[in-house]
Protein backbone atom coordinates (compact mmCIF):
# COMPACT_ATOMS: atom_id res chain seq x y z
CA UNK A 1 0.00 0.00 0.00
CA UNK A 2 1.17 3.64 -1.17
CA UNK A 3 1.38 5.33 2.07
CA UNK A 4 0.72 8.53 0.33
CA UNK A 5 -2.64 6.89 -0.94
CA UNK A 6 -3.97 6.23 1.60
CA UNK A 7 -3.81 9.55 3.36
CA UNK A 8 -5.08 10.80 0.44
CA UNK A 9 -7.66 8.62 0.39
CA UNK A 10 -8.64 9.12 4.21
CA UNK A 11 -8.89 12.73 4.21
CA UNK A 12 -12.13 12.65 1.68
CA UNK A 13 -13.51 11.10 4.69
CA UNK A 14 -15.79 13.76 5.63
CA UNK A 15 -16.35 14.71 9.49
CA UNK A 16 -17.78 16.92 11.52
CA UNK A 17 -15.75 19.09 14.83
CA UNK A 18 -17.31 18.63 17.87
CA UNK A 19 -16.23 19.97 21.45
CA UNK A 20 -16.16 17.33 23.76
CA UNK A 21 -16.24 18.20 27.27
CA UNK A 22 -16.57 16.18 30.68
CA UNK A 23 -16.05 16.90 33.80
CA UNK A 24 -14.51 14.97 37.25
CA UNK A 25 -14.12 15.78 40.42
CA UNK A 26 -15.16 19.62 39.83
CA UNK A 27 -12.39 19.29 37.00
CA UNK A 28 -13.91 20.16 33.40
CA UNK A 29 -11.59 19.34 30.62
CA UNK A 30 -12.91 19.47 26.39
CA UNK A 31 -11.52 18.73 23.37
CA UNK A 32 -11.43 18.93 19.68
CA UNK A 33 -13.62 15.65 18.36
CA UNK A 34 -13.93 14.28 14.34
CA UNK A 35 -14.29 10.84 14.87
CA UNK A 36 -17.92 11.06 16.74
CA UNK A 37 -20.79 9.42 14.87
CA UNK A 38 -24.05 8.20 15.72
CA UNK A 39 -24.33 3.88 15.77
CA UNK A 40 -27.93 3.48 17.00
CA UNK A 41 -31.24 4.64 17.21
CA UNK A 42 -32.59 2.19 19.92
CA UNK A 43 -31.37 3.26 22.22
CA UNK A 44 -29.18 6.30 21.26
CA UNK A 45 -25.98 5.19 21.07
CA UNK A 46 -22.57 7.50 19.79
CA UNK A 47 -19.25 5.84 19.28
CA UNK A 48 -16.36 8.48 20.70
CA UNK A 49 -12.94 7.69 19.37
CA UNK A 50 -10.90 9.14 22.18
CA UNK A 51 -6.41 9.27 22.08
CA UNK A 52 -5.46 7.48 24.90
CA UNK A 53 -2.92 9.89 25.77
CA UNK A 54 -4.93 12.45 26.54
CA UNK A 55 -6.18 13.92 29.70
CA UNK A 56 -9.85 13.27 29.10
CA UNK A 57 -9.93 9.75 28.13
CA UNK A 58 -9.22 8.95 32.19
CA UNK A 59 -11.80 11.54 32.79
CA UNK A 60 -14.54 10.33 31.02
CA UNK A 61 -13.85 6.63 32.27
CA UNK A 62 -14.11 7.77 35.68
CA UNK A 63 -16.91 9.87 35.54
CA UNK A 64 -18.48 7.96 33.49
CA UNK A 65 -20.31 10.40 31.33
CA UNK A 66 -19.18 13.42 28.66
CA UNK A 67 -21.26 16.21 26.65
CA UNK A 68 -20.85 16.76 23.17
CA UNK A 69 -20.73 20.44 21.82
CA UNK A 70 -22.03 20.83 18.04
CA UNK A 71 -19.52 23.61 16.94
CA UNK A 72 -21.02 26.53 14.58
CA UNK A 73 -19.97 27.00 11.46
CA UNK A 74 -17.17 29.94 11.68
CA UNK A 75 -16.23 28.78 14.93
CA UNK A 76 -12.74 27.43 14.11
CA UNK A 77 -10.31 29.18 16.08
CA UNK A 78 -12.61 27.84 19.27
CA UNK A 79 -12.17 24.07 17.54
CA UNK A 80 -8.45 24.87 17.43
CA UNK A 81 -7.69 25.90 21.14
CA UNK A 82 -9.68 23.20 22.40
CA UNK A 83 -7.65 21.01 20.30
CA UNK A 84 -4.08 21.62 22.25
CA UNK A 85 -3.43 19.25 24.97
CA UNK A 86 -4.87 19.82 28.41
CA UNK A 87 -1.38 18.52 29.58
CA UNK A 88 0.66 20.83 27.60
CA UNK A 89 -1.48 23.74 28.19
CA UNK A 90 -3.17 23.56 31.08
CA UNK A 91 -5.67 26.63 30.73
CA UNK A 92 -7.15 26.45 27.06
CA UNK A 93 -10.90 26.76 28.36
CA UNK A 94 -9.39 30.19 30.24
CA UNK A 95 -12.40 32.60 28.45
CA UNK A 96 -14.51 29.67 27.20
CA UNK A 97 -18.13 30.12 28.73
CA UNK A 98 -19.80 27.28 29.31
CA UNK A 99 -22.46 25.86 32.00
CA UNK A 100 -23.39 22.76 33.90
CA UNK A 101 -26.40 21.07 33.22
CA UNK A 102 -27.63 19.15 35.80
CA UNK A 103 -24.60 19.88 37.53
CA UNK A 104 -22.46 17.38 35.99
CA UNK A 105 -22.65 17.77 31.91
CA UNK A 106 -20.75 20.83 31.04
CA UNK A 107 -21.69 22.95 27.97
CA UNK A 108 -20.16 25.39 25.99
CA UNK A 109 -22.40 28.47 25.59
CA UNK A 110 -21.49 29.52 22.08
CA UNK A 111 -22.31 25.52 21.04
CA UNK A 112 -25.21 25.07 18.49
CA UNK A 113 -26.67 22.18 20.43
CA UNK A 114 -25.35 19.85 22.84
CA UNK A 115 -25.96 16.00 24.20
CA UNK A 116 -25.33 14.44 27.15
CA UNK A 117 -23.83 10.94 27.01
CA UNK A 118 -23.54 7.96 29.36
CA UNK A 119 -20.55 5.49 28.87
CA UNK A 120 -21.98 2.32 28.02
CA UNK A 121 -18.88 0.52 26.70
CA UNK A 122 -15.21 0.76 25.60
CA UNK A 123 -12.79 -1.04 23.22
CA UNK A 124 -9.06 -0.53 22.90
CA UNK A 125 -8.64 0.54 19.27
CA UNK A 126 -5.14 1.55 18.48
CA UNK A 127 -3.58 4.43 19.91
CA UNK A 128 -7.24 5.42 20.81
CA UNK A 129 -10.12 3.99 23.13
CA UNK A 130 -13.61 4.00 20.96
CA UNK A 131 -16.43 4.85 23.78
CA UNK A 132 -19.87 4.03 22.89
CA UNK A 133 -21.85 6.27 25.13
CA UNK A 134 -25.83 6.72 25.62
CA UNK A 135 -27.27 10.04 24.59
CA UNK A 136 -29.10 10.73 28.10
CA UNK A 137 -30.38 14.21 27.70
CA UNK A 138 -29.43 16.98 24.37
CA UNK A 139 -30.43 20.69 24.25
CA UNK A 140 -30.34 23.07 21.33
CA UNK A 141 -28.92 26.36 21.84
CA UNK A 142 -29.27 28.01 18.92
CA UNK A 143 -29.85 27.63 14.99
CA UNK A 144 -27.37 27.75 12.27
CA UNK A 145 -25.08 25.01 10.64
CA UNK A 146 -22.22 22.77 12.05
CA UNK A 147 -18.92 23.13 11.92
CA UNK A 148 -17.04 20.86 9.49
CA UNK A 149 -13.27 19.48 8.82
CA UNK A 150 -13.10 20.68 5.28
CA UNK A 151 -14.62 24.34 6.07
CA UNK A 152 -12.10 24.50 9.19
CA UNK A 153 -9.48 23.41 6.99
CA UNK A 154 -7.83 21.01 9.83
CA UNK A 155 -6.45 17.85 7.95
CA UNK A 156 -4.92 14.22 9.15
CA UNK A 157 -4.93 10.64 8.38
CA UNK A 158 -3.01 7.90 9.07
């Protein structure tokens, strides 16, 4: 296999950016998402493709829940920030407004709409942990259309 190829190939994969965030302990952490996608209707199940090196991933498994953030269209410098590491920069939601809802699912106020998601299961998958979670509540903020890969121009395959 051309190596070349097949990043080629990947990167007409299209994806939507999403804002992940979760919270533990009083801690609330978010990141850049693309590979989020919807796997059932009965009951409403997202798979979460989450780097395992990342500060969230032991988050999320202890807490056992994380929101999802539906970024705006235009709203890629936000989708870029959140995308640093937590570890290497330790203040990237410094200015980001966001509330809890029900105390526990934190949500960015500038999101379009938002779900809340239960962790129903996990499988090693790489370098990253896939978490199918259970959409357990969702709110819509405000109209307007998503946020995509190929408008915010980000780009990687492997």
């Amino acid at each position: 296999m051309d190596p070349a190829v097949k990043k080629q190939a990947l990167r007409l994969f299209t994806y939507g950016l999403y804002a992940v965030t979760c919270m533990d302990n009083g801690e609330v952490n978010a990141f850049t998402a693309n590979w989020l996608t919807q796997v059932s209707f009965e009951p409403p199940l997202l798979a979460l493709s989450i780097e395992n090196s990342s500060k969230s991933l032991p988050m999320i498994l202890r807490s056992g829940t994380y929101t999802v953030n539906v970024l705006r269209s235009g709203q890629r410098e936000l989708a870029g920030k959140l995308g640093k590491s937590a570890l290497r920069d330790p203040h990237k939601l410094a200015g980001i407004a966001y509330d809890l809802q029900q105390q526990r699912y934190p949500v960015l106020q500038d999101a379009l709409a938002w779900v809340a998601c239960a962790v129903r299961n996990t499988t090693e998958a790489g370098d990253s942990t896939l978490v199918i979670a259970e959409v357990i509540d969702a709110g819509i903020i405000t109209e307007g259309q998503p946020l995509t890969m190929n408008e915010a121009g980000f780009r990687h395959a492997g």
